[in-house]
PDB file of N, CA and C in Angstrom:
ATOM      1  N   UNK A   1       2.425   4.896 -14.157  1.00  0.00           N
ATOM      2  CA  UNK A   1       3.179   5.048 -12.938  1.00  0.00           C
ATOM      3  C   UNK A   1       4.629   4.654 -13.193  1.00  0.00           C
ATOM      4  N   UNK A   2       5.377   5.366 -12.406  1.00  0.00           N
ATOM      5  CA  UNK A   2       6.580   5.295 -12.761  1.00  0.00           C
ATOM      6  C   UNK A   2       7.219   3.644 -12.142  1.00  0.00           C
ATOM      7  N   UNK A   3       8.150   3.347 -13.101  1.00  0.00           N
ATOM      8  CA  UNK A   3       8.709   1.772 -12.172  1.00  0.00           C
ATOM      9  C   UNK A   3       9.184   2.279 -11.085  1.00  0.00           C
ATOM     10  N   UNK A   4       9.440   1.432 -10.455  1.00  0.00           N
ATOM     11  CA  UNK A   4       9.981   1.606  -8.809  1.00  0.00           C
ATOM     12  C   UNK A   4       9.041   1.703  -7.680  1.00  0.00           C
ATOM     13  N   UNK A   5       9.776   2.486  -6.978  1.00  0.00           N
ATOM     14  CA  UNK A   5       8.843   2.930  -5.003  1.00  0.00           C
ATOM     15  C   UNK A   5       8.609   4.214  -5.979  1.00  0.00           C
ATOM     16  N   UNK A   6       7.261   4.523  -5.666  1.00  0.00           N
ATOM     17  CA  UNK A   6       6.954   5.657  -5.385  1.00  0.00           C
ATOM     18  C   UNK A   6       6.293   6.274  -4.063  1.00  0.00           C
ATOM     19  N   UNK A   7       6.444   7.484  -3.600  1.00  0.00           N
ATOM     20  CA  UNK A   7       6.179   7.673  -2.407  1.00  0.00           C
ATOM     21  C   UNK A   7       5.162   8.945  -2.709  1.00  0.00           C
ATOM     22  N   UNK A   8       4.401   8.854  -1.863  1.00  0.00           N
ATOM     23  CA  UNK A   8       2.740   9.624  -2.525  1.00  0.00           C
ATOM     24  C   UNK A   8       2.897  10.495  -0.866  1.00  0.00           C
ATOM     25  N   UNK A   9       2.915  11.755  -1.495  1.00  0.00           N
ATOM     26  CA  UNK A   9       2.345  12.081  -0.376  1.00  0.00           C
ATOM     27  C   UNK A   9       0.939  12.700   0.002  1.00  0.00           C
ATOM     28  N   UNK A  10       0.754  12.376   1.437  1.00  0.00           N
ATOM     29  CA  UNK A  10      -0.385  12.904   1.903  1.00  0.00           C
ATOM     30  C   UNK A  10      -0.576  13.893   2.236  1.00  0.00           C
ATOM     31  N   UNK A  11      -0.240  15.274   1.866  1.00  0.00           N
ATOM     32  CA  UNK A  11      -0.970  16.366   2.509  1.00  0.00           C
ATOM     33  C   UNK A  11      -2.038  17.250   1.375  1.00  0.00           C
ATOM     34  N   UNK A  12      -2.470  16.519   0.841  1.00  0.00           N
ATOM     35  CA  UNK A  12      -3.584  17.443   0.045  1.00  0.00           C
ATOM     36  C   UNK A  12      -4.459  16.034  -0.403  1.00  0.00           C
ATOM     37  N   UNK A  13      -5.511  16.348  -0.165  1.00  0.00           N
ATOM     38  CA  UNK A  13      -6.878  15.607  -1.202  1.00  0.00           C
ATOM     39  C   UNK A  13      -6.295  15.554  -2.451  1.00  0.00           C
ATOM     40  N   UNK A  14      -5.778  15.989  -3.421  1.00  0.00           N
ATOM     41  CA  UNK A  14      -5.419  16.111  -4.270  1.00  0.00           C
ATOM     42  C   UNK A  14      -4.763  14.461  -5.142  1.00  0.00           C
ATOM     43  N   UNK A  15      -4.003  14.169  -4.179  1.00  0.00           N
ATOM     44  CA  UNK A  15      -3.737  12.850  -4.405  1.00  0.00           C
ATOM     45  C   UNK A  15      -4.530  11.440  -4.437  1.00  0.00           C
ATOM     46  N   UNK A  16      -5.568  11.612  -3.082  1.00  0.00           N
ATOM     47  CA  UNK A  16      -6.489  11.001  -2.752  1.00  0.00           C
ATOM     48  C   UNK A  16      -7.150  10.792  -4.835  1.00  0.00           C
ATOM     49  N   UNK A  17      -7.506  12.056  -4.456  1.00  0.00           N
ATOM     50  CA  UNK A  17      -8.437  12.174  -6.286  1.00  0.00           C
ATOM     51  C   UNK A  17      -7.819  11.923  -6.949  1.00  0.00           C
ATOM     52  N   UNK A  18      -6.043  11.865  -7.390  1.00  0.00           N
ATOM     53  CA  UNK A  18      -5.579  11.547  -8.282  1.00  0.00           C
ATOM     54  C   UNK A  18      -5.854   9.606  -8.116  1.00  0.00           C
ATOM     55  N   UNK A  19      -5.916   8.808  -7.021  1.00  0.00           N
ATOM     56  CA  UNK A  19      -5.928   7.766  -7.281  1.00  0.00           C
ATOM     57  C   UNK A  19      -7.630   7.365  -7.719  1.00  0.00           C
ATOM     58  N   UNK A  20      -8.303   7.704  -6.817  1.00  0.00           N
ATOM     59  CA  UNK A  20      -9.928   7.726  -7.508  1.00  0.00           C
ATOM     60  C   UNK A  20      -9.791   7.700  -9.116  1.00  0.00           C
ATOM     61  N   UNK A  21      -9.158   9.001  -9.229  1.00  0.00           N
ATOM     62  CA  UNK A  21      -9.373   8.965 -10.978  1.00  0.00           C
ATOM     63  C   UNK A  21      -8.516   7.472 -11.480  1.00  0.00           C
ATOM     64  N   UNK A  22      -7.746   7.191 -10.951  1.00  0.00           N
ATOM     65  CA  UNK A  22      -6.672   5.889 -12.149  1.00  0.00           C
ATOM     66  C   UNK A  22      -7.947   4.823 -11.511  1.00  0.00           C
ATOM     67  N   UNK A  23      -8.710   4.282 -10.606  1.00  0.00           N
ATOM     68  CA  UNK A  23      -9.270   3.139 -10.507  1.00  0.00           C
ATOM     69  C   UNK A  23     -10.164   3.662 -11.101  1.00  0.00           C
ATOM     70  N   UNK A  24     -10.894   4.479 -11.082  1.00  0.00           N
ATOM     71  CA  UNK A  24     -12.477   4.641 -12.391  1.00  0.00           C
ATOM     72  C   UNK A  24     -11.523   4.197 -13.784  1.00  0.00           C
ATOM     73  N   UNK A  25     -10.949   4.707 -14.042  1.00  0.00           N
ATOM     74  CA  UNK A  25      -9.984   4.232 -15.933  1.00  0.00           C
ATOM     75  C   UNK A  25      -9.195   3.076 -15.574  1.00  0.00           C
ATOM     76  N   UNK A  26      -9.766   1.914 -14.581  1.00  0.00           N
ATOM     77  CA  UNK A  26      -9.298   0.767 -15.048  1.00  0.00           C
ATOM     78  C   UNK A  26      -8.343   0.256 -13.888  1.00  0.00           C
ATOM     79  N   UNK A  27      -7.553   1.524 -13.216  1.00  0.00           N
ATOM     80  CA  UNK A  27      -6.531   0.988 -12.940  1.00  0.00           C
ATOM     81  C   UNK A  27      -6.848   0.158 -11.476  1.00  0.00           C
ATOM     82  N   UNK A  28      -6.501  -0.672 -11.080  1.00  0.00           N
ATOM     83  CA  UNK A  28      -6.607  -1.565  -9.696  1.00  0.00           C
ATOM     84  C   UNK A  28      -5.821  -1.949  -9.223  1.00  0.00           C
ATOM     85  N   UNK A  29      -5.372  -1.177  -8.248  1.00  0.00           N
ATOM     86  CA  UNK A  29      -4.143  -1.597  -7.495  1.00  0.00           C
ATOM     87  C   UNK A  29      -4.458  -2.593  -6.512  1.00  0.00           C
ATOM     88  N   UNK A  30      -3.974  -3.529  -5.925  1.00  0.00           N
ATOM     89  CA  UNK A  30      -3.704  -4.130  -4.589  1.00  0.00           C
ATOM     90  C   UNK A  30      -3.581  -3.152  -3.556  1.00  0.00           C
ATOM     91  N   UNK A  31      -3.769  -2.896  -2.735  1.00  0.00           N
ATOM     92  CA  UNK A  31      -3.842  -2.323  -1.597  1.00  0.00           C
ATOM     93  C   UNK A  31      -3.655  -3.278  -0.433  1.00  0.00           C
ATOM     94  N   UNK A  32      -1.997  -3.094   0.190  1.00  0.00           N
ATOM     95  CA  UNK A  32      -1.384  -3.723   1.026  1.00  0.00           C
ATOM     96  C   UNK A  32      -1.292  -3.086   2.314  1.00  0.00           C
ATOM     97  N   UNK A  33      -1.736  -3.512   3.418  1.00  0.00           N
ATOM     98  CA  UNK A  33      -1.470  -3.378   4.718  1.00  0.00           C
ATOM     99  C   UNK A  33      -0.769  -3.952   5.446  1.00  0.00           C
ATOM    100  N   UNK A  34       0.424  -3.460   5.337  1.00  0.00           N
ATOM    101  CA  UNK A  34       2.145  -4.625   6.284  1.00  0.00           C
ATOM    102  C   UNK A  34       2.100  -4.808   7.418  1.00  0.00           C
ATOM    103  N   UNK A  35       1.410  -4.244   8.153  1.00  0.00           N
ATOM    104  CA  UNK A  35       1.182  -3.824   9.590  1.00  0.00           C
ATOM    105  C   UNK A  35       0.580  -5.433  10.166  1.00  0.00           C
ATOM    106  N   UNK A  36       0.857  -5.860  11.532  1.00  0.00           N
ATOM    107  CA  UNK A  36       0.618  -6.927  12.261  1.00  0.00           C
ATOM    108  C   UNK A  36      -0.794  -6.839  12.031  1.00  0.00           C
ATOM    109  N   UNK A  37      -1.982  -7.855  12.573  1.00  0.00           N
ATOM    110  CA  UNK A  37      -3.505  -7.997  12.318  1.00  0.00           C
ATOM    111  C   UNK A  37      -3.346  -7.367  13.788  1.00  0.00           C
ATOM    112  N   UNK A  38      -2.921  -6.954  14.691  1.00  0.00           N
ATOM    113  CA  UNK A  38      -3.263  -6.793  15.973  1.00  0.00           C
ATOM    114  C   UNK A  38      -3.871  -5.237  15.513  1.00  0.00           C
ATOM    115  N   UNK A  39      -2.486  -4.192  14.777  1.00  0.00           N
ATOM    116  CA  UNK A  39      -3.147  -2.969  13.953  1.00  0.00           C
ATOM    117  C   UNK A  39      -4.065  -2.884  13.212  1.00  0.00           C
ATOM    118  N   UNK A  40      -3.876  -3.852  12.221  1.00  0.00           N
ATOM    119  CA  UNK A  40      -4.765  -3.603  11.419  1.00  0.00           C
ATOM    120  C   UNK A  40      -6.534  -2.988  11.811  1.00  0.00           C
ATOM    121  N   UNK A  41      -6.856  -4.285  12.300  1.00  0.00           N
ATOM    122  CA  UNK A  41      -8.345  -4.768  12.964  1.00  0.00           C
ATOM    123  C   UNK A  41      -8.646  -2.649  13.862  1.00  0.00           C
ATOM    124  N   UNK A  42      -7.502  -2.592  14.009  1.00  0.00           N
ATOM    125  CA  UNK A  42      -7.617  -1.147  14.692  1.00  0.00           C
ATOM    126  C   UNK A  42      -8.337   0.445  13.676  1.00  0.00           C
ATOM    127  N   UNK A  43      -7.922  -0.105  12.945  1.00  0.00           N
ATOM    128  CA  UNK A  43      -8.661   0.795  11.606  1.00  0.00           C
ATOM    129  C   UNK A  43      -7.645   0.611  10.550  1.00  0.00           C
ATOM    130  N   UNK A  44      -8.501   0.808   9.127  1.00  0.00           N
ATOM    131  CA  UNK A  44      -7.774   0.347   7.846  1.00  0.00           C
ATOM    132  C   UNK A  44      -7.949   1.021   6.541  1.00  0.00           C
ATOM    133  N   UNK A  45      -7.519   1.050   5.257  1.00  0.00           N
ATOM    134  CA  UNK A  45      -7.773   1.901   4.418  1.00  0.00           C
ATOM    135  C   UNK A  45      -8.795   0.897   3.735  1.00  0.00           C
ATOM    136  N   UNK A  46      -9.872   1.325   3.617  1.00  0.00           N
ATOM    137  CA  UNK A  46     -10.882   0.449   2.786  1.00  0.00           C
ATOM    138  C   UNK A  46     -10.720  -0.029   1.739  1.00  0.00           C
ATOM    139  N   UNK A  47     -10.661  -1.403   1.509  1.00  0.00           N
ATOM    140  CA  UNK A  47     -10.365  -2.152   0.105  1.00  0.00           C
ATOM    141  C   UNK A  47      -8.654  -2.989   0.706  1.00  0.00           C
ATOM    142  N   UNK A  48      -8.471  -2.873   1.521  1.00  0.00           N
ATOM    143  CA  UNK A  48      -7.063  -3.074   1.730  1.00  0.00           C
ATOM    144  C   UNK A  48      -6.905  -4.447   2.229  1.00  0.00           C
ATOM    145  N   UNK A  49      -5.828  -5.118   1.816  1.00  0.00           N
ATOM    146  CA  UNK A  49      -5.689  -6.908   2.222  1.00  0.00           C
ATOM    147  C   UNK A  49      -4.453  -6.570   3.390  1.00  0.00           C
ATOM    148  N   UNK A  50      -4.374  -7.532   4.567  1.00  0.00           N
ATOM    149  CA  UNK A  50      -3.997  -7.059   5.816  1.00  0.00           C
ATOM    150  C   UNK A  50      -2.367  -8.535   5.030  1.00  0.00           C
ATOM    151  N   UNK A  51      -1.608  -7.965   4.918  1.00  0.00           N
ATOM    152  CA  UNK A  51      -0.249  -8.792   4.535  1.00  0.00           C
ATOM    153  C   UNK A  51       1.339  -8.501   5.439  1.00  0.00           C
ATOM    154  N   UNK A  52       1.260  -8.844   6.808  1.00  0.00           N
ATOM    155  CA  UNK A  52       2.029  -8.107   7.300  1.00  0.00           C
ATOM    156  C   UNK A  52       3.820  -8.623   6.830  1.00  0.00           C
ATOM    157  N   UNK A  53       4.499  -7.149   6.896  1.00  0.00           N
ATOM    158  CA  UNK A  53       5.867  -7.624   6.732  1.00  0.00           C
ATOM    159  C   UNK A  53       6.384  -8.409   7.079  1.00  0.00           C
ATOM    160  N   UNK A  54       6.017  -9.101   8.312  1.00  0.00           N
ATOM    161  CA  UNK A  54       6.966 -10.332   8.986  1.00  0.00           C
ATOM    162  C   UNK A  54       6.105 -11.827   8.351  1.00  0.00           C
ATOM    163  N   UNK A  55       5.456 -11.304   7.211  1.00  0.00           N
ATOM    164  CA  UNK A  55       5.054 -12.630   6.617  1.00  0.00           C
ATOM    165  C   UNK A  55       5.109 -12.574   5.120  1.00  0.00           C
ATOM    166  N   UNK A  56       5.491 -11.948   4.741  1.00  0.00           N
ATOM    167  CA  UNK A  56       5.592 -11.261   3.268  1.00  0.00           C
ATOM    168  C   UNK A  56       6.277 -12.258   2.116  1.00  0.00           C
ATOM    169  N   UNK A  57       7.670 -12.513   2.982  1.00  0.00           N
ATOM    170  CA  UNK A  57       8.234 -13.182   1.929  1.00  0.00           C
ATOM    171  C   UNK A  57       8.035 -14.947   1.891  1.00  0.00           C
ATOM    172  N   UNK A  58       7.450 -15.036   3.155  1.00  0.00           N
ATOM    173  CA  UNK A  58       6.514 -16.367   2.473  1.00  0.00           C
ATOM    174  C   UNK A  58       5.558 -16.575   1.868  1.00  0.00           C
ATOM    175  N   UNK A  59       4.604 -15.328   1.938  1.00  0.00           N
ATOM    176  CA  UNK A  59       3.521 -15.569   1.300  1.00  0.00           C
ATOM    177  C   UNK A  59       3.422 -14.481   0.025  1.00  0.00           C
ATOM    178  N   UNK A  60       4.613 -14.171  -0.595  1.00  0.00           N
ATOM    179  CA  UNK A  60       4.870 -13.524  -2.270  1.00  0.00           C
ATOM    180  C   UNK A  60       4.128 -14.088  -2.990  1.00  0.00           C
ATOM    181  N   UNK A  61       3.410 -15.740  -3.210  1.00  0.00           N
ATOM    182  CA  UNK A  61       2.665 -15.929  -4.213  1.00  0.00           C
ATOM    183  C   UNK A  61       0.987 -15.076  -4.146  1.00  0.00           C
ATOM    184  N   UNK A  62       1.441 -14.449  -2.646  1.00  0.00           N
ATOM    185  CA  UNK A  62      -0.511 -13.787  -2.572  1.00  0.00           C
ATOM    186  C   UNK A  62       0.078 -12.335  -3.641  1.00  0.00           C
ATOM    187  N   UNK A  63       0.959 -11.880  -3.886  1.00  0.00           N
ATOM    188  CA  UNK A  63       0.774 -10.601  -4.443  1.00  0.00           C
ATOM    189  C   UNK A  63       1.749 -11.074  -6.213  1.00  0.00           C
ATOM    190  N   UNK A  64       0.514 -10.851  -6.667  1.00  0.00           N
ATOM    191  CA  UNK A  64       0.972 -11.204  -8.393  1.00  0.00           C
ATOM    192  C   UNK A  64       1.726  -9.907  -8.874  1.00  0.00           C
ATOM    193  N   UNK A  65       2.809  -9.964  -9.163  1.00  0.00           N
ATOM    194  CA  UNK A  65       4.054  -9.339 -10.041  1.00  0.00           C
ATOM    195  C   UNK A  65       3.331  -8.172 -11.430  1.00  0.00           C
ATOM    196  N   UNK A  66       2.031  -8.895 -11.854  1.00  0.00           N
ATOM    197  CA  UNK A  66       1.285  -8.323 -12.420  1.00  0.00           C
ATOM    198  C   UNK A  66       0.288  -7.438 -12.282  1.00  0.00           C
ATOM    199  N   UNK A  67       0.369  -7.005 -11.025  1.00  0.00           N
ATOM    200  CA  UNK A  67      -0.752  -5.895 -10.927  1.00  0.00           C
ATOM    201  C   UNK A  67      -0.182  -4.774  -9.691  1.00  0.00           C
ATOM    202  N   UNK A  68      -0.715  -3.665 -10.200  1.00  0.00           N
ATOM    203  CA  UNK A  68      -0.102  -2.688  -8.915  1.00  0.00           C
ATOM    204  C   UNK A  68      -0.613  -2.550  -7.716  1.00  0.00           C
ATOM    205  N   UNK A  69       0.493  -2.526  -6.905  1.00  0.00           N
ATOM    206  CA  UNK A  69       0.641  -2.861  -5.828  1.00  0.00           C
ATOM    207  C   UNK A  69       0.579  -1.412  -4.908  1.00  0.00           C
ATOM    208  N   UNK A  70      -0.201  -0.695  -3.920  1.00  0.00           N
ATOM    209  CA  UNK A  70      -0.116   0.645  -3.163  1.00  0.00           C
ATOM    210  C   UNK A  70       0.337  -0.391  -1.672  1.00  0.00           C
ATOM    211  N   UNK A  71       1.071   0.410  -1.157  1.00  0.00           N
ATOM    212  CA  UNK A  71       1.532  -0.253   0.105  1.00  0.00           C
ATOM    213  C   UNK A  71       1.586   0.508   1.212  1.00  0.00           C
ATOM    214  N   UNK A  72       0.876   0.149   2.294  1.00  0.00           N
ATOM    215  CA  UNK A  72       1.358   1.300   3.330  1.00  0.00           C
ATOM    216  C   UNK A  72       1.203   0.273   5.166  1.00  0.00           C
ATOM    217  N   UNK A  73       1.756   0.971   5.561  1.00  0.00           N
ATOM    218  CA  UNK A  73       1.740   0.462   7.821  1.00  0.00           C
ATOM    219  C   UNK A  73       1.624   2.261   8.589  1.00  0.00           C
ATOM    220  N   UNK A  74       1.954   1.891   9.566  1.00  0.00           N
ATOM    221  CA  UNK A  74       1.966   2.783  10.525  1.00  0.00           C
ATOM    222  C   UNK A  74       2.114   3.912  10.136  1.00  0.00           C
ATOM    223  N   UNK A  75       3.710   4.102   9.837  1.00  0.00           N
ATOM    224  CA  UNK A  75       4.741   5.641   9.746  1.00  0.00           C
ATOM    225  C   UNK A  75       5.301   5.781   8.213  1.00  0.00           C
ATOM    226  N   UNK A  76       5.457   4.114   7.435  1.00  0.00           N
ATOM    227  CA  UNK A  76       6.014   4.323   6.398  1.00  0.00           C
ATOM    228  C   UNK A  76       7.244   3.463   6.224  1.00  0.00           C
ATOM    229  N   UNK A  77       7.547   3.246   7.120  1.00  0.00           N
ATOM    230  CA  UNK A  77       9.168   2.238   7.392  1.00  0.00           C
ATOM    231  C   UNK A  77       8.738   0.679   6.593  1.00  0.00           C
ATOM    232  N   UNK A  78       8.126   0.291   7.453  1.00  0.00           N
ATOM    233  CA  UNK A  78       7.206  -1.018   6.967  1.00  0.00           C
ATOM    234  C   UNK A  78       6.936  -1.219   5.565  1.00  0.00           C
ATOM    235  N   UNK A  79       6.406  -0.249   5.340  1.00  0.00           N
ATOM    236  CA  UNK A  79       5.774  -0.219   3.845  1.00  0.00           C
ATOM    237  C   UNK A  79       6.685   0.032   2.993  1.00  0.00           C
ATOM    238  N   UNK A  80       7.812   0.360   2.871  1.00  0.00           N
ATOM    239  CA  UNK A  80       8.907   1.034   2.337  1.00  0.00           C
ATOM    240  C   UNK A  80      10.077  -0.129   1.938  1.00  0.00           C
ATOM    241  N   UNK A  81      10.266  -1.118   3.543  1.00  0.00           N
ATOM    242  CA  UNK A  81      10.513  -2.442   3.362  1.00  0.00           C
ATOM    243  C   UNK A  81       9.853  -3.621   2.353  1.00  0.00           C
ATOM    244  N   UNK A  82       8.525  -3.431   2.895  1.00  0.00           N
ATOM    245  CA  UNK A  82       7.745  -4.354   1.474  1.00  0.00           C
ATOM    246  C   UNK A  82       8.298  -3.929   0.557  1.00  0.00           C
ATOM    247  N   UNK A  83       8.320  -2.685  -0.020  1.00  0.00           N
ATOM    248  CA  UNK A  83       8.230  -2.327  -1.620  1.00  0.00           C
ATOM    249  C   UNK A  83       9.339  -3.055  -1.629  1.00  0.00           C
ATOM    250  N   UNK A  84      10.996  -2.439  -1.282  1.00  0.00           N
ATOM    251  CA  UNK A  84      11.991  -3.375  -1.729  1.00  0.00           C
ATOM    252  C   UNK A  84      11.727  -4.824  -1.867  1.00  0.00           C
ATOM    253  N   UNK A  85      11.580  -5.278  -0.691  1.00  0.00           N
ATOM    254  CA  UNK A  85      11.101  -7.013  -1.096  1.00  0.00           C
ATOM    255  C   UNK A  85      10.480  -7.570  -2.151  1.00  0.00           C
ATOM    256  N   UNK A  86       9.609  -6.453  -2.652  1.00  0.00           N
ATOM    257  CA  UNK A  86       9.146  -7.112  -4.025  1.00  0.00           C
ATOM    258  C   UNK A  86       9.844  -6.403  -4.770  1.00  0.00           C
ATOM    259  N   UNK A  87      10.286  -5.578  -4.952  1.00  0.00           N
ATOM    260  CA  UNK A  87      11.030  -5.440  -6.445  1.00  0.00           C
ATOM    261  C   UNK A  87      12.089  -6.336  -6.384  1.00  0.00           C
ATOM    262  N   UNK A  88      12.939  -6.481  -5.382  1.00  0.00           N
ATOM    263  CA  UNK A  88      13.757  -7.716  -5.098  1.00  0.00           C
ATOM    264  C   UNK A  88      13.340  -9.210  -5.878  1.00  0.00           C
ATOM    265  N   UNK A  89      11.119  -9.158  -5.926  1.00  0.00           N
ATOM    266  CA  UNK A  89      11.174 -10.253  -5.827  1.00  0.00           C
ATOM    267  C   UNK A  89      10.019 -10.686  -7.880  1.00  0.00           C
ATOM    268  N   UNK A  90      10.635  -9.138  -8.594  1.00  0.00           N
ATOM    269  CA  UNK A  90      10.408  -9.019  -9.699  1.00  0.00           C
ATOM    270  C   UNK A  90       9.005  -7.925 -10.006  1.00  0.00           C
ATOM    271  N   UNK A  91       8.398  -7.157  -8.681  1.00  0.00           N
ATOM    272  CA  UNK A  91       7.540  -5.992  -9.281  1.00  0.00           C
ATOM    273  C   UNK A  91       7.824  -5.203  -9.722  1.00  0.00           C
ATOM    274  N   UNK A  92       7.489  -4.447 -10.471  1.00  0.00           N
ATOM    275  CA  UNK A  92       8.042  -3.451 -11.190  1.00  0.00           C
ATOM    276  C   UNK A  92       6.469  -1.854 -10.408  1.00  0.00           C
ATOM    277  N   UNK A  93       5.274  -2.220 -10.232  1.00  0.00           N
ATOM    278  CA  UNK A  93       4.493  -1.653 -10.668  1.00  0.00           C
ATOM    279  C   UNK A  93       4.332  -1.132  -8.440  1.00  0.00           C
ATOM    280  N   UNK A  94       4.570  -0.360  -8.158  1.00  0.00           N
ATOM    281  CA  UNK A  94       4.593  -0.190  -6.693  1.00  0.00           C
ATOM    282  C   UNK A  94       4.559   1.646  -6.049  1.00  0.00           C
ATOM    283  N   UNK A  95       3.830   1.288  -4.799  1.00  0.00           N
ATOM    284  CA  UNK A  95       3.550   3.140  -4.390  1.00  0.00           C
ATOM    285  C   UNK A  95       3.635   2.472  -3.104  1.00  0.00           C
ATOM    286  N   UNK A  96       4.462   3.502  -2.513  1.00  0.00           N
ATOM    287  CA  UNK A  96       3.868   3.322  -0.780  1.00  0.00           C
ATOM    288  C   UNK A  96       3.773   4.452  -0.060  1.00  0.00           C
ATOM    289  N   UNK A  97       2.301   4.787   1.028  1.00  0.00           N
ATOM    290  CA  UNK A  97       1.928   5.800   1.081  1.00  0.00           C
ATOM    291  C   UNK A  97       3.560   6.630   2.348  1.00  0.00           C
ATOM    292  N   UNK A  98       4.133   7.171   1.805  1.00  0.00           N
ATOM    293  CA  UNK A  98       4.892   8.052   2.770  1.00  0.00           C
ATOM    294  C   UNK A  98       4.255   8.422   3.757  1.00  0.00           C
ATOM    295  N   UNK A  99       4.775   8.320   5.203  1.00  0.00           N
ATOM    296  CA  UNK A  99       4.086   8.865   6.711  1.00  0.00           C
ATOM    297  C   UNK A  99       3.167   7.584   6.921  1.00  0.00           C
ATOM    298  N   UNK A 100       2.998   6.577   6.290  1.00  0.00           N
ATOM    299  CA  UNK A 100       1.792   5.432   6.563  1.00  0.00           C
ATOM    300  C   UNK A 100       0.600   6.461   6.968  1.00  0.00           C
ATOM    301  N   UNK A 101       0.300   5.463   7.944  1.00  0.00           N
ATOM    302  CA  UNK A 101      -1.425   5.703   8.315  1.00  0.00           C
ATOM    303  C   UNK A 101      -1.106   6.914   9.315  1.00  0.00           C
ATOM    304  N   UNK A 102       0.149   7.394  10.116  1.00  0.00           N
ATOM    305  CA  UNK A 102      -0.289   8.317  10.405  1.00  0.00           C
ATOM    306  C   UNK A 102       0.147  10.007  10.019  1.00  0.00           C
ATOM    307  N   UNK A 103       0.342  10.151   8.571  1.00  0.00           N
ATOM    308  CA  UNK A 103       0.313  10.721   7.637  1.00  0.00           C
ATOM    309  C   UNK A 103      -1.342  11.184   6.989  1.00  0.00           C
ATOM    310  N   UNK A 104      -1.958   9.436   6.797  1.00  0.00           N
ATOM    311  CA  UNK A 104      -3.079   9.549   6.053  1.00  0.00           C
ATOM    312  C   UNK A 104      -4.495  10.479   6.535  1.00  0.00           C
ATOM    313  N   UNK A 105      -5.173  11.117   5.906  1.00  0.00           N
ATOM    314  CA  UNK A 105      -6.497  12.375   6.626  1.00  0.00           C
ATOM    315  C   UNK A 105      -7.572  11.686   5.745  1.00  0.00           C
ATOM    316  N   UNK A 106      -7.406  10.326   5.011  1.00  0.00           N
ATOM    317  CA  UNK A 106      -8.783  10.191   4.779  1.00  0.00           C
ATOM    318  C   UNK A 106      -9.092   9.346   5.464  1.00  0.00           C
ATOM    319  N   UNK A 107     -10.503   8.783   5.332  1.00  0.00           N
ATOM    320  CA  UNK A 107     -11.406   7.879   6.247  1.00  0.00           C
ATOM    321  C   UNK A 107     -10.819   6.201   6.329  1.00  0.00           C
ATOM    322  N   UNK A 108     -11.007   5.584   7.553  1.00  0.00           N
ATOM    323  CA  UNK A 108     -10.631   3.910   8.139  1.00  0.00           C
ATOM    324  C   UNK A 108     -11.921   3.314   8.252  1.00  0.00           C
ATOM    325  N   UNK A 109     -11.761   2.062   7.421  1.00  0.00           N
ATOM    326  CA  UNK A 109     -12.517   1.362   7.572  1.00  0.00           C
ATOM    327  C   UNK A 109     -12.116   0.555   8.561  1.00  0.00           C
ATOM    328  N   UNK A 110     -12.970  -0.480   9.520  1.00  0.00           N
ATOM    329  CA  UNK A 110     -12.786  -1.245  10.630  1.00  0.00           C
ATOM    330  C   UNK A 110     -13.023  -0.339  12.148  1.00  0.00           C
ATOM    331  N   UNK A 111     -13.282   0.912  12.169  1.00  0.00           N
ATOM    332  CA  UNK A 111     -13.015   1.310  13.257  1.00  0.00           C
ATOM    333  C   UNK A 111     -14.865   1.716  13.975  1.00  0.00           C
TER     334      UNK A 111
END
């Protein structure tokens, strides 16, 4: 994956499968949800840790510098903010889903 934000978009399965395939070969991203717990609890991307932006930069020691990081909220704004904050705060390894969750056509867990 390339350093930086990358922005994935959602309009084809295609992507969906491209990430399936990198976690079967190893790869394990973090899966960040910036969004308040009031959203979250509302439906979620399965596997996903609920880390909202307005708590992020106190709690940077929950997301290790060492492992990749997929990030997404609502529309995309949110998630877009995280990413800077951590590269700001030394990640190199980062995706955030463009359009957030309401972009996303696959399945929520929590709902």
């Amino acid at each position: 994956m390339k350093k930086g934000v990358v922005e994935m978009d959602t309009g084809t399965i295609l992507n969906i499968l491209i990430i399936a395939l990198l976690v079967w070969f190893g790869y394990k991203p973090l899966i960040l949800d910036v969004r308040e717990p009031g959203e979250y609890i509302g439906g979620y991307i399965a596997g996903a840790k609920n880390l909202p932006l307005s708590q992020l930069s106190r709690r940077l020691s929950e997301v290790s510098p060492d492992r990749p990081v997929l990030l997404y909220c609502r529309s995309g704004m949110r998630s877009q903010n995280a990413a800077k904050l951590l590269i700001k705060n030394g990640h190199q390894d980062l995706a955030h889903l463009q359009g957030g969750l309401n972009a996303w056509n696959g399945p929520l867990a929590g709902k």
